[in-house]
Structures are given as structure tokens and as C-alpha cells.
Protein backbone atom coordinates (compact mmCIF):
# COMPACT_ATOMS: atom_id res chain seq x y z
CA UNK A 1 352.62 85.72 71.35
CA UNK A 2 351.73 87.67 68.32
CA UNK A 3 349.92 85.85 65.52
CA UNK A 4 353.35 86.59 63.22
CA UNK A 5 355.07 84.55 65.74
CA UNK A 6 352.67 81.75 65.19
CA UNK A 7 352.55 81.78 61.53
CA UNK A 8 356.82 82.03 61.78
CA UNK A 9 356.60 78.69 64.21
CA UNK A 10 353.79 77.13 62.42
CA UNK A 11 355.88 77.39 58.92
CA UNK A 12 359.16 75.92 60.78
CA UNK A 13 357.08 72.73 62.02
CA UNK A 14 355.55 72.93 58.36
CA UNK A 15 359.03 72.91 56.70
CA UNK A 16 360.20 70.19 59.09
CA UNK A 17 357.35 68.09 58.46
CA UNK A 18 357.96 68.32 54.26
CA UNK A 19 361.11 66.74 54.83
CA UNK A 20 359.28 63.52 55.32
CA UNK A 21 356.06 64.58 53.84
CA UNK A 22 355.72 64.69 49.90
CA UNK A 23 352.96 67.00 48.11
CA UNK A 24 350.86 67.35 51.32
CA UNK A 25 350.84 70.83 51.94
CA UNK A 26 347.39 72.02 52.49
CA UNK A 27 346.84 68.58 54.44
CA UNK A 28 349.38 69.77 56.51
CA UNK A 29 348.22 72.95 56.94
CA UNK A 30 344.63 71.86 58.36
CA UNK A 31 346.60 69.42 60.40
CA UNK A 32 348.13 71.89 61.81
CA UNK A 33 345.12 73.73 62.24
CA UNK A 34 343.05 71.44 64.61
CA UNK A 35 346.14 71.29 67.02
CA UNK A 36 345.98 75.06 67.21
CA UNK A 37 342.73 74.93 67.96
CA UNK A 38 343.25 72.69 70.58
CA UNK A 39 341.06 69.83 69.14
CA UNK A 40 341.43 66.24 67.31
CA UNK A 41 342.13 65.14 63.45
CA UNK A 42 340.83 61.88 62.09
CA UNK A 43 343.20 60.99 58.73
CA UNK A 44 340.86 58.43 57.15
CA UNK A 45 342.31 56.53 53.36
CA UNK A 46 343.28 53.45 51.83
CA UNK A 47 346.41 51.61 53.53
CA UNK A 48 349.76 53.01 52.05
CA UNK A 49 349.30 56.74 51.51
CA UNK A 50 351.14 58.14 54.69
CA UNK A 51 348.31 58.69 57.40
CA UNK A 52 351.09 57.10 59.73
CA UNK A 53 354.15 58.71 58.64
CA UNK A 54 352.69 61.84 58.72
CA UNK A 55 351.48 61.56 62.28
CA UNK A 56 354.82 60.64 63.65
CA UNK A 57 356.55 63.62 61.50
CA UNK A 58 354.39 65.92 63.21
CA UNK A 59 355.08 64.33 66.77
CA UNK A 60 358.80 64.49 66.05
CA UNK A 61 358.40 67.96 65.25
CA UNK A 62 357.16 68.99 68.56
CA UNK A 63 358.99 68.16 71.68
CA UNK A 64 356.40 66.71 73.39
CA UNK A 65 355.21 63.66 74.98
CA UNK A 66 354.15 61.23 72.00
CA UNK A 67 352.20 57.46 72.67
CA UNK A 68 351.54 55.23 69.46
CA UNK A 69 348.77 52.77 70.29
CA UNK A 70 347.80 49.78 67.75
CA UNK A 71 343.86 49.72 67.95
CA UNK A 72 342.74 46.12 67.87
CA UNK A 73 339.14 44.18 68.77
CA UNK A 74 341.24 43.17 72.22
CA UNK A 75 342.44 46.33 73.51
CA UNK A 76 340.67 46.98 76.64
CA UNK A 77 339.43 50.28 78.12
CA UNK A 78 342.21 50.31 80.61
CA UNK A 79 345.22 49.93 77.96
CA UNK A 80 343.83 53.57 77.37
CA UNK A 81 342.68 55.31 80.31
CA UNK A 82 344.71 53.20 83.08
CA UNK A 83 344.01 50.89 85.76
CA UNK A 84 343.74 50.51 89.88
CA UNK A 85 345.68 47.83 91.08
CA UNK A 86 346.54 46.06 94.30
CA UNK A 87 351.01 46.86 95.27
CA UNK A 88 351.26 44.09 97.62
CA UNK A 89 354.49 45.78 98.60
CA UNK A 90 352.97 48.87 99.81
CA UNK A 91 349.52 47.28 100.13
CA UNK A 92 347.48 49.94 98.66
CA UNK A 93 345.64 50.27 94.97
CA UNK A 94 348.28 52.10 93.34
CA UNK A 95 347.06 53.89 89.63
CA UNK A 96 348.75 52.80 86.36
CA UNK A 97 348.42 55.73 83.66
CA UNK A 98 347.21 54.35 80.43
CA UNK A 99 348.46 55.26 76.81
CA UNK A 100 346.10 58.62 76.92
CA UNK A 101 348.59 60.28 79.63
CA UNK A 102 350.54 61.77 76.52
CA UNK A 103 350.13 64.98 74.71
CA UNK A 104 350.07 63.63 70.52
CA UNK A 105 348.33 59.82 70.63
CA UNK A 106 348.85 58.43 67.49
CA UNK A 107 345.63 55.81 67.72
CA UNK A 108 346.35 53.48 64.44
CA UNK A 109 343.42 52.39 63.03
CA UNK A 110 341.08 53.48 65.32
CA UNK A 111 337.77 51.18 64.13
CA UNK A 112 339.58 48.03 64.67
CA UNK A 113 338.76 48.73 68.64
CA UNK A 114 335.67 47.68 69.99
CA UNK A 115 332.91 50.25 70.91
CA UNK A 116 333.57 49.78 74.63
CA UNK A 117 337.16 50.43 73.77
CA UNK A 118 336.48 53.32 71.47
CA UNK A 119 334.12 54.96 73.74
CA UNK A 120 336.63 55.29 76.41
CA UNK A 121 338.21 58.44 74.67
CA UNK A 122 335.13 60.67 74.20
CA UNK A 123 335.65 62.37 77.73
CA UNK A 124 339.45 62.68 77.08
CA UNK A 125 338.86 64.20 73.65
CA UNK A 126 336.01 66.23 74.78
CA UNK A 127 337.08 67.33 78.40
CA UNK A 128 340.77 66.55 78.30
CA UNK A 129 340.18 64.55 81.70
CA UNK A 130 339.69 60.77 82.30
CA UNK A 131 337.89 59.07 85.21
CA UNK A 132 338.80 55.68 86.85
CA UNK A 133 336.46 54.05 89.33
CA UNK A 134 334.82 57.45 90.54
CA UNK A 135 338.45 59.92 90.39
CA UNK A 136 338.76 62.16 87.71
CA UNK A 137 342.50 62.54 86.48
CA UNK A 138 343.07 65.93 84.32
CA UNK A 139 345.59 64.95 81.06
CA UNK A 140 348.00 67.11 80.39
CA UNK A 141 348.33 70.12 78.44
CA UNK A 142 348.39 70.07 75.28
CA UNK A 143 346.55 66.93 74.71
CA UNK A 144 345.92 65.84 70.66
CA UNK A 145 344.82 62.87 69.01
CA UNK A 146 345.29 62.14 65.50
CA UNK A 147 343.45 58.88 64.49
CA UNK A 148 344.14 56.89 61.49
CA UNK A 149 341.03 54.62 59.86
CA UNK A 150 340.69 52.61 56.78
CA UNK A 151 337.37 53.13 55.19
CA UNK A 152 337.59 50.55 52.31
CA UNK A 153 338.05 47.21 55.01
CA UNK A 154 335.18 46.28 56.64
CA UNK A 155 336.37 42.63 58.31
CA UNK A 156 337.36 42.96 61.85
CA UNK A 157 336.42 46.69 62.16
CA UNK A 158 334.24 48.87 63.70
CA UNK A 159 332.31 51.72 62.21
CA UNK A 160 332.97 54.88 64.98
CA UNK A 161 329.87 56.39 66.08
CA UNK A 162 328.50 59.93 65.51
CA UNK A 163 329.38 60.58 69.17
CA UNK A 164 332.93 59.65 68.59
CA UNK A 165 333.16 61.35 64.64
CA UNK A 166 331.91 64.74 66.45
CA UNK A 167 335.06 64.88 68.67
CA UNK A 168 337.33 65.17 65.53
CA UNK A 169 337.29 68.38 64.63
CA UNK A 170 338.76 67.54 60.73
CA UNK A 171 338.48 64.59 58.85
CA UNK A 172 341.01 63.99 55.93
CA UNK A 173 341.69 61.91 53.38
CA UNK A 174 345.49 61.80 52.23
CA UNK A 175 344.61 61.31 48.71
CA UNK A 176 347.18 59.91 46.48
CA UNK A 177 350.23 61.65 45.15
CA UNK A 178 350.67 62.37 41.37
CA UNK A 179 353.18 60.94 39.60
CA UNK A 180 356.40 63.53 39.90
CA UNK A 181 355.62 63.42 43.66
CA UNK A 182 355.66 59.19 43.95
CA UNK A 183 358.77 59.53 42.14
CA UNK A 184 359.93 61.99 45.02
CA UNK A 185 358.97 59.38 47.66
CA UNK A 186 360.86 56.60 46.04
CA UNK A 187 364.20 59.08 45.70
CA UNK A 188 363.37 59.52 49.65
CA UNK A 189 362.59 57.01 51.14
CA UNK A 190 363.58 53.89 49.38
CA UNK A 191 367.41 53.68 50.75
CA UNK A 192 366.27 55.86 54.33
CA UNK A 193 363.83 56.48 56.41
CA UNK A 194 363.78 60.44 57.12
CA UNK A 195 361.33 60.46 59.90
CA UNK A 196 363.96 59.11 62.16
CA UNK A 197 366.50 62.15 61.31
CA UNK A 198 363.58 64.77 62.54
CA UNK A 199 363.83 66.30 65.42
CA UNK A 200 361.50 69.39 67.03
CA UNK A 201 361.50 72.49 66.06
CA UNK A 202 358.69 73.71 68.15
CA UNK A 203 358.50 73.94 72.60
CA UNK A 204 355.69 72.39 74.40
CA UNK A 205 355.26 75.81 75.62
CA UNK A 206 355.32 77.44 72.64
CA UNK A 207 352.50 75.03 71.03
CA UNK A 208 350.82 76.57 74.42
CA UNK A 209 351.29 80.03 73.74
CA UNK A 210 350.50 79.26 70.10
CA UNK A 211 347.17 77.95 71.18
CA UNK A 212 345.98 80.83 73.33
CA UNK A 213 347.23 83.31 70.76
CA UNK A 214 345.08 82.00 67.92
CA UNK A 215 341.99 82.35 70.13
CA UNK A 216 342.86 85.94 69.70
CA UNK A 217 341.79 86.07 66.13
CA UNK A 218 338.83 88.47 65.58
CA UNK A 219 335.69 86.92 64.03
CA UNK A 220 333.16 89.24 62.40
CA UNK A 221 329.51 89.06 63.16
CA UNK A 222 328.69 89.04 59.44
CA UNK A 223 331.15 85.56 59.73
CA UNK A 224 330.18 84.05 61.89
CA UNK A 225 326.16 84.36 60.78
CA UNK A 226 327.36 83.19 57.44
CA UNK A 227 328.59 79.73 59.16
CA UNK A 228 325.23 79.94 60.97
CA UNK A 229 323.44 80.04 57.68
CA UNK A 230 325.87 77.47 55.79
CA UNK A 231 325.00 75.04 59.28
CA UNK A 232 320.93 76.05 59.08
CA UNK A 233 321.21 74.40 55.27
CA UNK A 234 322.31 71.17 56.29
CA UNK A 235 319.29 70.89 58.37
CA UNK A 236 317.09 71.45 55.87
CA UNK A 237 317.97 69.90 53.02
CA UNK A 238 315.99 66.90 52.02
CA UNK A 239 319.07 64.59 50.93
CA UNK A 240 320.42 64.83 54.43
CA UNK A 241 318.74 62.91 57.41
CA UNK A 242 321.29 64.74 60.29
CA UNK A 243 322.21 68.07 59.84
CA UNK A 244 325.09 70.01 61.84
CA UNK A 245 325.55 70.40 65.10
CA UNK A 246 326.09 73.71 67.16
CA UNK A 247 329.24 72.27 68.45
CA UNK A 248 330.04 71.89 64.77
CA UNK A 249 329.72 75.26 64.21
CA UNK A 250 331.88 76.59 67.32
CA UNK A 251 334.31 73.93 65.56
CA UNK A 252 334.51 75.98 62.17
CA UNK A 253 334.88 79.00 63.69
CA UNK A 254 337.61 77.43 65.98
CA UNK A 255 339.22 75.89 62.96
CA UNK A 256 339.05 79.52 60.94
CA UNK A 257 340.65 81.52 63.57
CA UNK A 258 343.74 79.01 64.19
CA UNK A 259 343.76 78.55 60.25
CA UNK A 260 344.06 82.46 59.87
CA UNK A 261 346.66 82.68 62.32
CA UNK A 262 348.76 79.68 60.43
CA UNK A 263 348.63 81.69 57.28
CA UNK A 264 349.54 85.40 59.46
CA UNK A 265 346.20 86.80 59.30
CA UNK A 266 344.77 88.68 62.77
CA UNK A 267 341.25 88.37 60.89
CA UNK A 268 338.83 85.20 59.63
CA UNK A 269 338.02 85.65 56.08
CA UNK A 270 335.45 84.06 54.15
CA UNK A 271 337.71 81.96 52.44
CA UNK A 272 339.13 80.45 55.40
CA UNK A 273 335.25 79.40 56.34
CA UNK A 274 334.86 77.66 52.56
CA UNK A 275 338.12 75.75 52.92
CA UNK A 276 337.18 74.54 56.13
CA UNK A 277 333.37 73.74 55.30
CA UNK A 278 334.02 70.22 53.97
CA UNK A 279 336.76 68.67 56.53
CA UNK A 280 335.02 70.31 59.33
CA UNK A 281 331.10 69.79 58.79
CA UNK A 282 331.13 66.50 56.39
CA UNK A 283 332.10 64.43 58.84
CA UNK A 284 328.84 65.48 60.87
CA UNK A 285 326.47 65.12 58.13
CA UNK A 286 324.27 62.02 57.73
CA UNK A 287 322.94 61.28 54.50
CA UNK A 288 319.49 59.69 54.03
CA UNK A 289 318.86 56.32 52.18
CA UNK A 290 322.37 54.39 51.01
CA UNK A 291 325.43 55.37 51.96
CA UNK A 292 327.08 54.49 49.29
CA UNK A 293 329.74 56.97 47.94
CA UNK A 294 328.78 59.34 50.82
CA UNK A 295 332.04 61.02 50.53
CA UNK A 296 331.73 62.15 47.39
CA UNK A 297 328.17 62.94 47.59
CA UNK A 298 328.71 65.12 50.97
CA UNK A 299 331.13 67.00 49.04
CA UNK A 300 328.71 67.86 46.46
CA UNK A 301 326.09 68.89 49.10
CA UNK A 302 328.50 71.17 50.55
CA UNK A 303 329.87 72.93 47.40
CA UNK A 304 326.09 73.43 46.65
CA UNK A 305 325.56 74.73 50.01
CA UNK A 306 328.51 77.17 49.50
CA UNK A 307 326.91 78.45 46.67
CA UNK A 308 323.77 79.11 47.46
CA UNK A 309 324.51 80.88 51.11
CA UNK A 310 325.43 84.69 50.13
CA UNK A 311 328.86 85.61 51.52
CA UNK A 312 329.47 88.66 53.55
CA UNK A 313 330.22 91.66 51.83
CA UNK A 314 334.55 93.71 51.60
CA UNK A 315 332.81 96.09 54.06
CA UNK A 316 333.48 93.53 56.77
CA UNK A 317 337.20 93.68 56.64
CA UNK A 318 337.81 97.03 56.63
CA UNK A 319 335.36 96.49 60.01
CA UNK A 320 337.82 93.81 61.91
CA UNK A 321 340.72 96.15 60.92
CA UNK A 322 339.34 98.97 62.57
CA UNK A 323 338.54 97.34 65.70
């Protein structure tokens, strides 16, 4: 598939979406992005602003296999990854598939599971397989979570470890709208409820296709050390006890190529890497001392970061063109 086929399809699930979806755009856009690049999105706000409704938009965009599962402190390990039991009838262990044999999981408020339950997904996130008493099962393909948290309520939850954070590839926060947008939400939805009218727009195999194509998408040397040196400043700055990952980094880079592809581009540019910086790599960051207002302070640290790292040079472009 060329990458103008996937910007063409990625604008049609886009468009479908922002019949539901009011004044969401670039959300939607980095949304977008993490499925491309075959990974997970965690949409993390205050209770009302769509995390939900914009999840099952995207899932009835996309005709493909779709599981919504309500996290709570008693959902076990097994609701998830499935369970051995004894048929009498046949008189064998027979294996029940658990709400991970999808392709889009919608997990609702993921930090009200328990860590037992919450660790249960790492492998599926990170290796798209599961493994029940000693057999591994492979999931099928594509497999995406998008995970909904609220960060304000602490009662009853549980905070999800840096293990489990480094599996989403983009944390978001919906933000609210302004005002002529709530006033667009209330024309739409307070007489109907237009998620139910979508329907997809987009294959399973094309999402497929879509996915291999972006991987496609050149990356410059000259990039990809300036992500290196963005990453090599988180370390190293004395306001931040945890510093980036590798695996963080192959995530930007990931996230850049599938983001350049949304927006018809064959090429990463150094923009796409700066847009990316703060849903990719502040997620991954841990801050030293309180940790309160982290968000807003890791988004300081970042545009700091941003401008203090030198960006690579037009002579790059005319580089990736050539090649």
C-alpha cells in the first residue's frame, strides 16, 4: 500500500470518527497514530470529557473484533487472559478465551484493577501473545488497547506501574472543549446518540496493510540522533529521577513514521519528533521529590528539552528524498 493510500484511509476513519467526536482533531490524529504503529494509547482525564466515546467511535470505525471490559478491584486475571476448565461432557480441560482475544480492548478505567489483574496484560501488550498454565496462545492480528484512567480519584484505584505505563506508547489527556464546541455536543448529542449510527469505513486487512506500509517511512540518521539526544537529556537532568528508556525511543521513532504517513509524508520531519516528544516520552519520565502537578511540570521539562537540543539542519530532507 502506498503511504497516499494510508493517509486517504486514515482521513476516512478520521472523518467518521468527527461525526461523534467534537474539536478533537489532533487527539485523533495521535490516536490514530499508535494503532499504525502497531502499539497501545492510554486516554487519561477527568470523568465526562469523551475518553469512552471516543474509543468506541474508533472501534466502530474499523470492522474489527471490539471487547469493552469494566476494570474493577474484582476482576480476576482470567476474565482477561482466559481459563482451563474441566467439560465433564467431553472430559477434558477445555480453554475459555478471555476478553484479550479481540483486536481494539476498550479497558475502562484501567487503575480500578488490581496489580495482579493489571499485570496480566504486559505480555499481551508487549508480545501480542498470552500464556495459560505453561501454553502460549498468539492474539490475533491487529491487536490494540486503548485504556481509559481517571487521574483526579484516588479511592478504590490503583496507580499503574512504570512497567505497565511503558507499554502505552501515547498518553493523552482529552482536555476540555471550548465553549462553541460544548455547544456542538449539546446540538449532537442531547436528542441522539451518533456513535450507534457509525459504521466502518476501514478492513481489518487494510488496518494490516496500513501497518506494514508505515514501517516503510524513511528515518534520517540526523533524526533519529536528534531523538537520541532529546532521550540522553532526560537522563541527565537533575529535576528528573528516571530518565527515558531505549524502548522509548524506538517508540518515538515508531510513532513519527506512522504519524508522517497519517499526514501523506514518505519522510519523518523534525516536527513530527516535537509533536510527539510530550505524549510519547512524558509518560516515561519520573520526576524527583513531589509529584505534585507532574503533568504540567513534565511538560515544561520537555519544551525546555526541545529547546535546548539543536535540530537537524534542511540539508536532511533533500537527503531522504534522494534516497
Amino acid at each position: 500500500m502506498q503511504i497516499s493510500e494510508v493517509q486517504a484511509l486514515a482521513a476516512k476513519i478520521k472523518e467518521n470518527m468527527e461525526k461523534v467526536i467534537v474539536g478533537k482533531s489532533d487527539k485523533i490524529d495521535l490516536i490514530l497514530a499508535a494503532l499504525l504503529a502497531k502499539s497501545h494509547v492510554l486516554l487519561e482525564d477527568v470523568p465526562g470529557t469523551g475518553k469512552t466515546v471516543l474509543a468506541k467511535s474508533l472501534s466502530r470505525s474499523i470492522d474489527t473484533g471490539f471487547k469493552r471490559i469494566q476494570f474493577t478491584p474484582d476482576l480476576l486475571p482470567s476474565d482477561l487472559i482466559g481459563i482451563n476448565y474441566y467439560n465433564q461432557k467431553e472430559g477434558e480441560f477445555v480453554f475459555r478465551e478471555g476478553a484479550l482475544f479481540t483486536n481494539i480492548l476498550l479497558a475502562d478505567e484501567i487503575n480500578r484493577a488490581t496489580p495482579r489483574t493489571q499485570s496480566s496484560l504486559l505480555e499481551s501488550m508487549e508480545e501480542k501473545q498470552i500464556t495459560v498454565d505453561g501454553k502460549t496462545y498468539m492474539l490475533a492480528k491487529p491487536f490494540f488497547v486503548i485504556a481509559t484512567e481517571n487521574p483526579v480519584e484516588t479511592q478504590g484505584t490503583f496507580p499503574l506501574p512504570e512497567a505497565q505505563l511503558d507499554r502505552f506508547l501515547i498518553r493523552l489527556s482529552m482536555g476540555y472543549t471550548n465553549r462553541d464546541e460544548a455547544v456542538r455536543i449539546l446540538e449532537r448529542f442531547v436528542n441522539h446518540t451518533p456513535a450507534e449510527d457509525l459504521g466502518p469505513v476501514c478492513t481489518q486487512e487494510q488496518l494490516l496493510e496500513m501497518q506494514e506500509s508505515v514501517q516503510q517511512v524513511k528515518i534520517h540518521p540526523d533524526l533519529a540522533a536528534y531523538t537520541v539526544d532529546i532521550v540522553e537529556k532526560t537522563r541527565t537532568r537533575e529535576e528528573i529521577q528516571l530518565g527515558v528508556s531505549p524502548r522509548g525511543n524506538l517508540a518515538l521513532l515508531k510513532a513519527a513514521q506512522a504519524l508522517a504517513a497519517i499526514r501523506g509524508r514518505e519522510f519523518v520531519s523534525p516536527d513530527d519528533i516535537k509533536e510527539l516528544a510530550l505524549p510519547v516520552l512524558g509518560h516515561r519520565i519520573i520526576l524527583r521529590g513531589s509529584q505534585r502537578n507532574r503533568s504540567t511540570q513534565i511538560e515544561t521539562l520537555i519544551e525546555e528539552i526541545l529547546s535546548e537540543v539543536q535540530v537537524p539542519t534542511e540539508e536532511w530532507k533533500n537527503t531522504v528524498r534522494e534516497a
